[in-house]
Each structure stands twice: as structure tokens, then as C-alpha cells.
N, C-alpha and C. Protein backbone atom coordinates (compact mmCIF):
# COMPACT_ATOMS: atom_id res chain seq x y z
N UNK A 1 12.71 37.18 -12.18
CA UNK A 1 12.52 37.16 -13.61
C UNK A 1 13.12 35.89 -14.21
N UNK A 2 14.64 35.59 -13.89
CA UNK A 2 14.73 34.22 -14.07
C UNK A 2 13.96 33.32 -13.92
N UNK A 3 13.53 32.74 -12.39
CA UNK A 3 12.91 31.72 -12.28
C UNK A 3 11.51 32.07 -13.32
N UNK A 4 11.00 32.90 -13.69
CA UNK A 4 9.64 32.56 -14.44
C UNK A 4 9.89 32.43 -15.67
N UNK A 5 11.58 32.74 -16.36
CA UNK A 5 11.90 32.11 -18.02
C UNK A 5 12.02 30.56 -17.36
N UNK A 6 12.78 30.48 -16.56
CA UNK A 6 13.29 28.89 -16.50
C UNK A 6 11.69 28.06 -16.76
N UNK A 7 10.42 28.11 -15.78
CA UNK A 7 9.39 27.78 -15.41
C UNK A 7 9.06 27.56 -17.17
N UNK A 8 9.03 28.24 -17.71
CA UNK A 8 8.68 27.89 -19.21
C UNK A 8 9.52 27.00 -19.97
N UNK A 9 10.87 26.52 -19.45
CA UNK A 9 11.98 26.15 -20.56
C UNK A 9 11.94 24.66 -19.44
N UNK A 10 12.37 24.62 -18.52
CA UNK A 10 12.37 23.36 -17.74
C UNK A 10 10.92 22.34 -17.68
N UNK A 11 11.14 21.32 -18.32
CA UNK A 11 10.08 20.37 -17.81
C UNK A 11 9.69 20.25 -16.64
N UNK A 12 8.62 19.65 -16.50
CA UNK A 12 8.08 19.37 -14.96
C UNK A 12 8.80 18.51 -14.34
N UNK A 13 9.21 18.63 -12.92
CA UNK A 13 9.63 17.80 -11.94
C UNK A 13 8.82 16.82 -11.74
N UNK A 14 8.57 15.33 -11.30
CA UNK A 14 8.04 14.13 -11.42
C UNK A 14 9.15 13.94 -10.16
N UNK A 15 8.25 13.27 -9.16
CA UNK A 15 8.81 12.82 -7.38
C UNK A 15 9.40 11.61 -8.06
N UNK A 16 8.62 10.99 -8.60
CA UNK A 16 9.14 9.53 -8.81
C UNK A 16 9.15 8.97 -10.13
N UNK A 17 9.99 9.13 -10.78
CA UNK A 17 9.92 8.98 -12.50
C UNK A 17 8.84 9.56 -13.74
N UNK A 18 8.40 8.20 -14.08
CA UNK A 18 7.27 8.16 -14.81
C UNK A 18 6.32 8.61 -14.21
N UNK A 19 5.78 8.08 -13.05
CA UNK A 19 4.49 7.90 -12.54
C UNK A 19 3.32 8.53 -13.01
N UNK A 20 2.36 8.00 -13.22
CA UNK A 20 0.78 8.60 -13.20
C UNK A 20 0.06 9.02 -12.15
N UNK A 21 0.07 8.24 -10.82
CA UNK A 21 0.01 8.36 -9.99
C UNK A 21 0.64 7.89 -8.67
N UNK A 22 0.96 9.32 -7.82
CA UNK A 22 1.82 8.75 -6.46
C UNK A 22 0.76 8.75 -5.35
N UNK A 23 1.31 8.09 -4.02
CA UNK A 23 0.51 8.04 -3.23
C UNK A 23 1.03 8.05 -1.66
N UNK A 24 0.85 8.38 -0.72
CA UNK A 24 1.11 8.60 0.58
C UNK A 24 0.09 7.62 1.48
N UNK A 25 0.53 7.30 2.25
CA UNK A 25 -0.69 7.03 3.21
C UNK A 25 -0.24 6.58 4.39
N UNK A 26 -1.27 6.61 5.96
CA UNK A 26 -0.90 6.26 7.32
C UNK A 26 -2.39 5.60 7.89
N UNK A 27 -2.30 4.81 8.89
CA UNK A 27 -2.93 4.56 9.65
C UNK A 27 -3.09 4.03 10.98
N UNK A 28 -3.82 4.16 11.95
CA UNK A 28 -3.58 3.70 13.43
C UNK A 28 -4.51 3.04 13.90
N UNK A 29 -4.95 2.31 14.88
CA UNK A 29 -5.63 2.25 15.63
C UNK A 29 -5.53 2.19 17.23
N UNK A 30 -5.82 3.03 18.18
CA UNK A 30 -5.45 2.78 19.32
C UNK A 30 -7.17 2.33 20.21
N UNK A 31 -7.58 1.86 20.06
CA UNK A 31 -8.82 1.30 19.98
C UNK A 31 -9.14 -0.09 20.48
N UNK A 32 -8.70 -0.33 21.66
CA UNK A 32 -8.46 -1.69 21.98
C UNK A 32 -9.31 -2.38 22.02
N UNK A 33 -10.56 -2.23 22.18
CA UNK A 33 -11.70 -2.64 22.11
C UNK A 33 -12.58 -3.37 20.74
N UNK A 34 -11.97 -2.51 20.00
CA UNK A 34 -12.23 -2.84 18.49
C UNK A 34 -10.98 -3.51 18.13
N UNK A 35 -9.49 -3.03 17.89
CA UNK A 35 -8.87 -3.49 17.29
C UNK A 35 -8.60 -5.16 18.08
N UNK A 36 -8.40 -5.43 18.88
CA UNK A 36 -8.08 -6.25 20.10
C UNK A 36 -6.59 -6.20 20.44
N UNK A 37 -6.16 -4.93 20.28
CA UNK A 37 -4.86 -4.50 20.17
C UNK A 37 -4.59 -3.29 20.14
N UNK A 38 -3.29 -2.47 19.53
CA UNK A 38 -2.96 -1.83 18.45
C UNK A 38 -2.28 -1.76 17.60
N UNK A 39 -2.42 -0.58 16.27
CA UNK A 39 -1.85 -1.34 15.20
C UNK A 39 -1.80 -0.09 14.62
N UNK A 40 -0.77 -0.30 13.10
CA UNK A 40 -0.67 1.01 12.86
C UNK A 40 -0.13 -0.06 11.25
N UNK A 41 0.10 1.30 10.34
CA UNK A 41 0.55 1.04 9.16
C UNK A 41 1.34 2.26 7.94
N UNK A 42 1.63 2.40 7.13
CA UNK A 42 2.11 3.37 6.43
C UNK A 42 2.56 3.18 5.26
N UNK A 43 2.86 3.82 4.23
CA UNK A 43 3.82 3.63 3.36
C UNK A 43 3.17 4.71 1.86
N UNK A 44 3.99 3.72 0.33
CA UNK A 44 4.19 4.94 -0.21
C UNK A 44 3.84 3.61 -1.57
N UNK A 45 3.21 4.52 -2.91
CA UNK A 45 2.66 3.95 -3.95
C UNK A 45 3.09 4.61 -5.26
N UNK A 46 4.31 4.41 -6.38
CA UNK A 46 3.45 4.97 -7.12
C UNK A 46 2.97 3.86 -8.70
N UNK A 47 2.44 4.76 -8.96
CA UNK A 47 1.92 3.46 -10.37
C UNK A 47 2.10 4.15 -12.10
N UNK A 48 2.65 3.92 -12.25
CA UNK A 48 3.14 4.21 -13.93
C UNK A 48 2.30 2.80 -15.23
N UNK A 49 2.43 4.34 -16.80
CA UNK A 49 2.28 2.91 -17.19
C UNK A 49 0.57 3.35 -18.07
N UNK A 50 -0.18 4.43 -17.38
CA UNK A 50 -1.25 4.51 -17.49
C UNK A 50 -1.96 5.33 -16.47
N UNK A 51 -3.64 5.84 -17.53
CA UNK A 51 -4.14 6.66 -15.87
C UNK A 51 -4.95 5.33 -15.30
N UNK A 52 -5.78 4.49 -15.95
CA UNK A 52 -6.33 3.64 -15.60
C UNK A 52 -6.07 2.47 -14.95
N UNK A 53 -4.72 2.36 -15.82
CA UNK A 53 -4.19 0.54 -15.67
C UNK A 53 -2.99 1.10 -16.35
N UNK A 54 -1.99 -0.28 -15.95
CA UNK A 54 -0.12 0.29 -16.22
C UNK A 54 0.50 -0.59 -16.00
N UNK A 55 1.70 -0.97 -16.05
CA UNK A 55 2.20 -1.35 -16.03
C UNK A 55 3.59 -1.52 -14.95
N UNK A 56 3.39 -0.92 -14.21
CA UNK A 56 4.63 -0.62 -13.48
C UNK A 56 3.54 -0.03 -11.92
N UNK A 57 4.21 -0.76 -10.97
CA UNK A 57 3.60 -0.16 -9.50
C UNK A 57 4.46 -0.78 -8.62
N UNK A 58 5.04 0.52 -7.74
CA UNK A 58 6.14 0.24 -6.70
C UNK A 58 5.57 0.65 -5.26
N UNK A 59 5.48 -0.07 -4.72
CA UNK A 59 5.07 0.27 -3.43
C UNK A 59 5.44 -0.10 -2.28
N UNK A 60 6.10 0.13 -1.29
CA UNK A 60 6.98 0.05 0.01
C UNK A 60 6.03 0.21 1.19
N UNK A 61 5.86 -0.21 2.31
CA UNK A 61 4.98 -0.18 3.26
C UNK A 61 5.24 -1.07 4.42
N UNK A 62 4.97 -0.40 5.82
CA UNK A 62 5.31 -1.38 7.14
C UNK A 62 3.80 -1.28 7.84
N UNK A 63 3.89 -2.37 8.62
CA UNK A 63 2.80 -2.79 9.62
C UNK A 63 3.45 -3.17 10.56
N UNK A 64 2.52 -2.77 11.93
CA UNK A 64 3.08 -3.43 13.08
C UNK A 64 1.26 -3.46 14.22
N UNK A 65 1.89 -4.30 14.85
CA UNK A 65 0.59 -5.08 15.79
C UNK A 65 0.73 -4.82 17.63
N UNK A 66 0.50 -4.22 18.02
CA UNK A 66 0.37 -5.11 19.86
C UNK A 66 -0.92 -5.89 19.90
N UNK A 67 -0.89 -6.85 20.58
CA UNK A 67 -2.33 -7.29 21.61
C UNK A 67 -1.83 -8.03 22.75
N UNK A 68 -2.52 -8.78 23.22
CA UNK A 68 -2.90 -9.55 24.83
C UNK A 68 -1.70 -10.65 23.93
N UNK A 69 -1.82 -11.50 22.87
CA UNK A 69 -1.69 -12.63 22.10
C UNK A 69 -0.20 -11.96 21.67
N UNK A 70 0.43 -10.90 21.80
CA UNK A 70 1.54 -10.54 21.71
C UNK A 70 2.08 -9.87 20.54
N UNK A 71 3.29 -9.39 20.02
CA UNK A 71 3.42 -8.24 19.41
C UNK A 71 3.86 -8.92 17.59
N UNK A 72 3.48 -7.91 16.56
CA UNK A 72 3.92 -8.38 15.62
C UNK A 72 4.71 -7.46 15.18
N UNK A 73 5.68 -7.53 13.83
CA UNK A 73 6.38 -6.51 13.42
C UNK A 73 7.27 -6.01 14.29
N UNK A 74 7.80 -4.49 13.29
CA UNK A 74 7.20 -3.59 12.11
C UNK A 74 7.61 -5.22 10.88
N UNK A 75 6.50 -5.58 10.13
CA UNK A 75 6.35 -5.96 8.68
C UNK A 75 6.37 -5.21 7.78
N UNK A 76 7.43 -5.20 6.93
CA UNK A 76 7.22 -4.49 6.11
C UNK A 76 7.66 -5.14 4.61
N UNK A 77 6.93 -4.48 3.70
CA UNK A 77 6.30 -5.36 2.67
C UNK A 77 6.67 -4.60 1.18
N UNK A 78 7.53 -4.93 0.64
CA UNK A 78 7.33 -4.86 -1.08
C UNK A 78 6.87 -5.36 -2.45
N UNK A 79 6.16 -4.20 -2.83
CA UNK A 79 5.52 -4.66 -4.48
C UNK A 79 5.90 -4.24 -5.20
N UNK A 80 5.96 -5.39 -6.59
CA UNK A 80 7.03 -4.23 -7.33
C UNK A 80 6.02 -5.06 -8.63
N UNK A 81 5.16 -4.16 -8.95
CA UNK A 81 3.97 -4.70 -9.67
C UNK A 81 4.48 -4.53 -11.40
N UNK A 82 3.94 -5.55 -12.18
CA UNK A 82 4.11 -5.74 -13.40
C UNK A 82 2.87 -5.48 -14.12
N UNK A 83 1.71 -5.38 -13.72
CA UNK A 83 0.39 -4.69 -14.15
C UNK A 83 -0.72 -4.01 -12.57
N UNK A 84 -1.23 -3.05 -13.08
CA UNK A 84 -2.23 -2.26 -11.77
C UNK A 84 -3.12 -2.14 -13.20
N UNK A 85 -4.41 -2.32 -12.24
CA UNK A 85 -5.75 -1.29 -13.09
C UNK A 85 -6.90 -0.75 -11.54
N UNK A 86 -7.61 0.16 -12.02
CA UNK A 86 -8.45 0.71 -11.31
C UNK A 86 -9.57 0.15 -11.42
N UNK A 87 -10.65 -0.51 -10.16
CA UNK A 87 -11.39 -0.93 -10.03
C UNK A 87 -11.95 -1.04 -9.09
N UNK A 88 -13.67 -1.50 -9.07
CA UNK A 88 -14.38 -1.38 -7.30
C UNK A 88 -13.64 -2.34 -6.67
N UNK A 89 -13.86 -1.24 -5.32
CA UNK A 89 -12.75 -2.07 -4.22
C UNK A 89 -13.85 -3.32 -3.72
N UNK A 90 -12.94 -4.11 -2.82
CA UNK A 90 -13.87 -5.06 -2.21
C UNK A 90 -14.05 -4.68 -0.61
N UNK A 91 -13.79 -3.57 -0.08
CA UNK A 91 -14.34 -3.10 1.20
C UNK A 91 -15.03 -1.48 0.77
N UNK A 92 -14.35 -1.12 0.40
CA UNK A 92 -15.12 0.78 0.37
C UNK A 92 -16.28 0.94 -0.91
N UNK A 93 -16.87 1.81 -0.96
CA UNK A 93 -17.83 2.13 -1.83
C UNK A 93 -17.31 3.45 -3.07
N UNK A 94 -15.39 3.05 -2.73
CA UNK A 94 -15.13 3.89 -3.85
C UNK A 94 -14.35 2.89 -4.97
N UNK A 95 -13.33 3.61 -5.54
CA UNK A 95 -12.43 2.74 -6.41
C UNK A 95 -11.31 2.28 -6.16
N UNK A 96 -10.84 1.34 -6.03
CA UNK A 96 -9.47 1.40 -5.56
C UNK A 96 -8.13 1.11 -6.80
N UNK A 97 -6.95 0.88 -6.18
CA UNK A 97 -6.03 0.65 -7.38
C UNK A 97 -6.26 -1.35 -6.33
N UNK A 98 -5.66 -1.97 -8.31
CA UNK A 98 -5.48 -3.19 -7.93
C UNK A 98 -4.10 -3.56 -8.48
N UNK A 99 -3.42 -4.21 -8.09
CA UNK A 99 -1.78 -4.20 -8.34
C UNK A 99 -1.91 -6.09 -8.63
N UNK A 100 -2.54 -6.62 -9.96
CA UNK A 100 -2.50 -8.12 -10.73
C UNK A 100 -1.47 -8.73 -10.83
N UNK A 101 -0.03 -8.29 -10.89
CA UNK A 101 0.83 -9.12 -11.53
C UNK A 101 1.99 -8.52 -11.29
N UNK A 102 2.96 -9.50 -10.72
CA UNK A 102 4.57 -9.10 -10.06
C UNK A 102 4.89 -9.87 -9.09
N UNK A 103 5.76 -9.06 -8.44
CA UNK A 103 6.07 -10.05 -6.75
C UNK A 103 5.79 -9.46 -5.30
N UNK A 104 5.54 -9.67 -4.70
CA UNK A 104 5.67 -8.93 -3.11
C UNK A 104 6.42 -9.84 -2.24
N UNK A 105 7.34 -9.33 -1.90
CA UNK A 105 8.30 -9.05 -0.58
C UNK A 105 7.89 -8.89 1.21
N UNK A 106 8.47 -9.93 1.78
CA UNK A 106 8.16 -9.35 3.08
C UNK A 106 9.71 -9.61 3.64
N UNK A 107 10.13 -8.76 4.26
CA UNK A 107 11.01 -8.54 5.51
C UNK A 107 10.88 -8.76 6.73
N UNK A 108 10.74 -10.46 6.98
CA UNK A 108 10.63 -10.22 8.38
C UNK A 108 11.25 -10.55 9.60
N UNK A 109 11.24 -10.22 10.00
CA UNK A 109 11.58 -10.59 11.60
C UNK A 109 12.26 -11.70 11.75
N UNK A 110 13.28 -12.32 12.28
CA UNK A 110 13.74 -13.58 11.85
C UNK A 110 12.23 -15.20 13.04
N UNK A 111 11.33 -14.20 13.93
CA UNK A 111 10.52 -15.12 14.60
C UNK A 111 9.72 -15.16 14.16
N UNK A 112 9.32 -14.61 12.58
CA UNK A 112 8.16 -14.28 12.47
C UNK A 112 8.37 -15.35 10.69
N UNK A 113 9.55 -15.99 10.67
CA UNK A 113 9.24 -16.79 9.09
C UNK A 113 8.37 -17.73 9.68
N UNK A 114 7.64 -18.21 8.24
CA UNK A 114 6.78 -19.11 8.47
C UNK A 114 6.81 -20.13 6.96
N UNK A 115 5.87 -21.17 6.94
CA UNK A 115 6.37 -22.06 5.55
C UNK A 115 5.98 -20.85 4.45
N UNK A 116 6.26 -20.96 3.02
CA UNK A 116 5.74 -20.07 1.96
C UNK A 116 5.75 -21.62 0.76
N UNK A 117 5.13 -21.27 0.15
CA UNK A 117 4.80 -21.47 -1.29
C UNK A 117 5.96 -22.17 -2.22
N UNK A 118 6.50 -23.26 -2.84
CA UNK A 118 7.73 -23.05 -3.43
C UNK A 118 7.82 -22.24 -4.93
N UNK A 119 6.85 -21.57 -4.79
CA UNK A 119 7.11 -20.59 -5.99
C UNK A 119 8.12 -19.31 -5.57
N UNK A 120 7.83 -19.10 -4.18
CA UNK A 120 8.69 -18.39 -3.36
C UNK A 120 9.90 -18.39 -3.20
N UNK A 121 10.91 -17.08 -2.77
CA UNK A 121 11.92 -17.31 -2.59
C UNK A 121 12.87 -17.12 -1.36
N UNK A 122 13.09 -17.43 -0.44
CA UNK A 122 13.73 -16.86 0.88
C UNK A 122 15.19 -16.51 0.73
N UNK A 123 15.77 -15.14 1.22
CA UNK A 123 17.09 -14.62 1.09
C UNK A 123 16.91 -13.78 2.39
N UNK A 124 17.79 -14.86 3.59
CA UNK A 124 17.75 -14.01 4.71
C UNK A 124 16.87 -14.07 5.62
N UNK A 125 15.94 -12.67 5.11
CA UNK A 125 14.85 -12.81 6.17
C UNK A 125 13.66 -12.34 4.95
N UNK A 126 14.39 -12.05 4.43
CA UNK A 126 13.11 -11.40 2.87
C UNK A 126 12.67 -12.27 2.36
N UNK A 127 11.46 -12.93 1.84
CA UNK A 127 10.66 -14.17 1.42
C UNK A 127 9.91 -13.13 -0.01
N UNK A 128 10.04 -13.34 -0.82
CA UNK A 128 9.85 -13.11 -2.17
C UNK A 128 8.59 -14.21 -2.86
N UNK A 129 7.61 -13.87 -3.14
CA UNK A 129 6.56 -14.03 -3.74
C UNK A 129 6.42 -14.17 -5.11
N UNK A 130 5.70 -14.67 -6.39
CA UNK A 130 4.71 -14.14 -7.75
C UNK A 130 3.45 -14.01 -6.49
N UNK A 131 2.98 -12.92 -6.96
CA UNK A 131 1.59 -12.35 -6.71
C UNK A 131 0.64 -13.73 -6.85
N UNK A 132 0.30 -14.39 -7.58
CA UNK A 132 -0.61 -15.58 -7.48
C UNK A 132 0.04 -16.71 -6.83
N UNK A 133 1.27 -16.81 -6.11
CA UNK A 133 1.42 -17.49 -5.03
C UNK A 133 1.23 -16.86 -3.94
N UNK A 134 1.43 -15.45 -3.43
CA UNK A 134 0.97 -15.10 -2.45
C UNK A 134 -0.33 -15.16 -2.13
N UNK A 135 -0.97 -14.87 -3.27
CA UNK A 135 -2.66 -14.68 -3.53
C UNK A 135 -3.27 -16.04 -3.19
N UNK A 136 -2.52 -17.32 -3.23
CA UNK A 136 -2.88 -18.60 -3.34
C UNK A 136 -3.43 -19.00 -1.76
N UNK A 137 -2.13 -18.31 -1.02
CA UNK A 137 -2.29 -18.54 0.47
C UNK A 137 -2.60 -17.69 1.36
N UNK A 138 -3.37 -16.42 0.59
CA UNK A 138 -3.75 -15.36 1.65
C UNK A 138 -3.37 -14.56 2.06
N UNK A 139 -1.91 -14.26 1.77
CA UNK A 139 -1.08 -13.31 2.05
C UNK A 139 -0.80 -12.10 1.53
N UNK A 140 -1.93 -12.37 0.20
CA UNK A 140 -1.84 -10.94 -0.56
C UNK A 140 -2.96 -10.94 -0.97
N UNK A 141 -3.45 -10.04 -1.50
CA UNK A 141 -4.70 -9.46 -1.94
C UNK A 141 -4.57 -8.42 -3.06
N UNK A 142 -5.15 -8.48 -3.95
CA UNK A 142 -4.80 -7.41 -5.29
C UNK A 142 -5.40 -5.90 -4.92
N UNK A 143 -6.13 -6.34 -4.44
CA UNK A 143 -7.23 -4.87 -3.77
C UNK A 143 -6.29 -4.18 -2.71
N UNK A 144 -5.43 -3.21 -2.92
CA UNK A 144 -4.84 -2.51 -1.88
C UNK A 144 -5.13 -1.45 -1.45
N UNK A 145 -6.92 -1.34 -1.00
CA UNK A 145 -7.29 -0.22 -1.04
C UNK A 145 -6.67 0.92 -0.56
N UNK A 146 -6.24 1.20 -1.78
CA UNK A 146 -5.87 3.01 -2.10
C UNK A 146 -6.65 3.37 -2.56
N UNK A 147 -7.44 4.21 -1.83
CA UNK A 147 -8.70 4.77 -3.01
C UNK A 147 -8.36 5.89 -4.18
N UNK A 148 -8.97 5.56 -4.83
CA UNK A 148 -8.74 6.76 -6.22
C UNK A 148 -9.60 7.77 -5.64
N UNK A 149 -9.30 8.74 -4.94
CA UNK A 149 -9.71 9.84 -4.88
C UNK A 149 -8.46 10.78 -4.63
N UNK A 150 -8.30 11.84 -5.63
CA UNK A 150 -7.18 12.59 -5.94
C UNK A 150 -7.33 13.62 -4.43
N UNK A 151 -6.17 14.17 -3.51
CA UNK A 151 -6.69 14.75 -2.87
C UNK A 151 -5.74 14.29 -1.39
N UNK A 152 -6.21 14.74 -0.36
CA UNK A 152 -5.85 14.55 0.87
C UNK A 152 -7.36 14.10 1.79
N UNK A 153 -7.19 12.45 2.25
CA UNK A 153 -8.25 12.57 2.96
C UNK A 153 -7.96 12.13 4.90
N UNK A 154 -8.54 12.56 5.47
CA UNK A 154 -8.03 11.65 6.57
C UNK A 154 -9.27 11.62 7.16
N UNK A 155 -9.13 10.62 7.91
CA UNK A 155 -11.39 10.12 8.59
C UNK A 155 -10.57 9.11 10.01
N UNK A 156 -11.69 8.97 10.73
CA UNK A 156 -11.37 7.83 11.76
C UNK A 156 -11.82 6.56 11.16
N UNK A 157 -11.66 6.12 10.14
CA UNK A 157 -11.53 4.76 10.07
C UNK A 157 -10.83 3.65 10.40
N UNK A 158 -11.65 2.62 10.83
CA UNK A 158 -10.25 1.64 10.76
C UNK A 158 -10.45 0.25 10.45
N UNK A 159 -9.61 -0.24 10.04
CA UNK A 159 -9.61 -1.61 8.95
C UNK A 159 -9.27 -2.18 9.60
N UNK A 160 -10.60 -3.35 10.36
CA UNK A 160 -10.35 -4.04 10.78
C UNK A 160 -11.37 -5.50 10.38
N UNK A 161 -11.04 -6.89 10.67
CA UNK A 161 -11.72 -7.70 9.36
C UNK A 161 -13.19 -7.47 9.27
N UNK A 162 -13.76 -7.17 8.60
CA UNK A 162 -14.95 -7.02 8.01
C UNK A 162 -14.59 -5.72 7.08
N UNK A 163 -16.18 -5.07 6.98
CA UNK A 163 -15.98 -3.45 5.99
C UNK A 163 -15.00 -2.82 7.20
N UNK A 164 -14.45 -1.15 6.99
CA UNK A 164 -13.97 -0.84 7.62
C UNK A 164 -15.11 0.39 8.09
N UNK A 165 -14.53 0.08 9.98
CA UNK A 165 -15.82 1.48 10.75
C UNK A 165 -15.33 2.79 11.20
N UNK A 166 -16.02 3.48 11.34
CA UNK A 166 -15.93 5.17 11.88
C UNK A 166 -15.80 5.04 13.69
N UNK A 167 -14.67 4.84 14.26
CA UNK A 167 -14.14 5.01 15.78
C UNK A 167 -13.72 5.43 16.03
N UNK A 168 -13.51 6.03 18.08
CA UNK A 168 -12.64 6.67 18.28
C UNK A 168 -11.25 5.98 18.37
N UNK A 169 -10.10 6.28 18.05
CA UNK A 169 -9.02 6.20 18.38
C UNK A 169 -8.34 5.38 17.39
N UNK A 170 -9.15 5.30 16.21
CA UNK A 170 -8.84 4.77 14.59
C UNK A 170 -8.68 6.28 13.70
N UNK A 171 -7.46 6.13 13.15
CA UNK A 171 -6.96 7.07 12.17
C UNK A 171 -6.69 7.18 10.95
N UNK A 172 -6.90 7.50 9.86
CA UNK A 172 -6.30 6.89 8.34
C UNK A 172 -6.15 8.31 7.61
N UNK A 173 -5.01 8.31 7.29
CA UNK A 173 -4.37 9.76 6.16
C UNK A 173 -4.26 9.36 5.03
N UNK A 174 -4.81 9.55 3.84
CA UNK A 174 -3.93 9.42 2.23
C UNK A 174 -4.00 10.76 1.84
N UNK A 175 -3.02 11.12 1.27
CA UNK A 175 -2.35 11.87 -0.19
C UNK A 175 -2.38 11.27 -1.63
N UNK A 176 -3.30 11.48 -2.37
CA UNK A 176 -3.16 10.98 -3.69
C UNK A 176 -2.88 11.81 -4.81
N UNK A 177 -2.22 11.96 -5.48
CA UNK A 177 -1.58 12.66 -6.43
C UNK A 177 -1.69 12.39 -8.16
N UNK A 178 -2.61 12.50 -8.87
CA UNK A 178 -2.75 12.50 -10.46
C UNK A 178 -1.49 13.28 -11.09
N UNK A 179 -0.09 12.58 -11.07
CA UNK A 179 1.44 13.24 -11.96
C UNK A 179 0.39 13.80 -13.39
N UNK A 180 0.44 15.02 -13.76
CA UNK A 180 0.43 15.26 -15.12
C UNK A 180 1.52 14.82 -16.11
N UNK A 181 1.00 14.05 -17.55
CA UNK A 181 2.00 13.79 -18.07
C UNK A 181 2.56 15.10 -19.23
């Protein structure tokens, strides 16, 4: 009986602040044939600010590589976005989120620095970005396809350069979450 007065008097719980929308996601490929390797990826999104477009998008995420040509990672990568809006992706035939304006972060490996941009900033092993210097040299892309589809999906896809294909031993999970405000 308590808990169903409280349920009326307590606001809603929110995972991650503000957010509009949070997000989960994984992927693999053990597919050597296709991938010319394997590879895997993961991490976590959310975006405040708006349902469409916002202002605020935090997102944390690692990558890692084997092949013949040798191993990369775990890379792992921060955005800490100052505008997102929703728009067609440039690989899927759905919508994705696009994360325009902020910085991204990489952590890497101390064999794995390489030159950056002098808009950039190096501390350590973390190399710090503006989004249109990363964007300048390829290293980032605004399109992070997350697709906007609210829901749990998982398929054998796997993203590899071109569109992404339906294989065996390619994996991809998202969780997408619409926070009610």
C-alpha cells in the first residue's frame, strides 16, 4: 500500500539526468572472411536537450580490432556533444542521431598516438578534439548510427566499409529508450 502512495508522490526516476533519450548498444564480428579480422564494439548514449535535436549528448564507447596486419585497441572514445539532431543516416534506411557540435576524446594506447590536428589537445594518452577538427581528418563522423528506433533490436549485421550486411558470425544489439519528460 505504501509503495503505490509513494508511486503517485515521487517523480520519475531518470538513469541519466535530463535525458530524452538513452541508449545501449554492442557489436561483433567474428567473420573473418568479411571482417578481415575481428572486431567488436560497445558503449552507451544519452542525449538531452530535446526529442528531436538538443543540446547536450554524452556518449562513452570502446572498439577493438584483431587481423593478419595485427591488433588494435580496446579504443575507446568520448563525446561530450554541444548540439545532436535526428536525421537520415548515411548507411541504414532508418534515422539516426547526429551529434554536430562538441569534442570527442580518444584514449589511446600509448602505440597507437598518431599526429592530430592543432585544434587538438593531447593529455597523456587522451587526444581531445572540436568535432570539426576531428571531422576535418576523418576521425569522426556526425552520423553515429544509433538508429531511432525505440525498442530492443539485435540482427546479424555488421559494419563493415561500405552499407552494412546480414552474416554469419556478425552481431549488433541496441536498447533505445524515449525518457518521458
Amino acid at each position: 500500500m505504501i509503495l503505490s502512495i509513494l508511486s503517485f508522490v515521487l517523480p520519475a526516476a531518470h538513469a541519466y539526468g535530463t535525458s530524452n533519450w538513452q541508449v545501449g548498444f554492442s557489436g561483433n564480428c567474428d567473420n573473418k572472411t568479411i571482417c578481415g579480422g575481428t572486431f567488436g564494439f560497445w558503449g552507451w548514449c544519452a542525449f538531452s536537450g530535446g526529442v528531436n535535436s538538443g543540446n547536450e549528448a554524452d556518449c562513452q564507447m570502446a572498439f577493438y580490432s584483431f587481423s593478419a596486419n595485427g591488433n588494435f585497441g580496446p579504443l575507446q572514445t568520448a563525446i561530450m556533444g554541444t548540439a545532436w539532431n535526428i536525421g537520415p543516416s548515411s548507411m541504414t534506411r532508418s534515422n539516426d542521431f547526429f551529434i554536430t557540435a562538441g569534442t570527442v576524446s580518444f584514449h589511446l594506447p600509448p602505440a597507437q598516438e598518431g599526429p592530430l590536428p592543432p585544434a587538438c589537445t593531447i593529455s597523456g594518452t587522451t587526444a581531445t578534439c572540436p568535432i570539426p577538427a576531428a571531422e576535418a581528418i576523418h576521425i569522426y563522423s556526425p552520423d553515429t548510427l544509433i538508429l531511432v528506433v525505440p525498442g530492443h533490436i539485435s540482427s546479424t549485421m555488421c559494419f563493415v566499409p561500405g552499407p552494412p550486411i546480414s552474416a554469419p558470425g556478425c552481431n549488433f544489439n541496441q536498447q533505445l529508450t524515449q525518457v518521458p519528460a
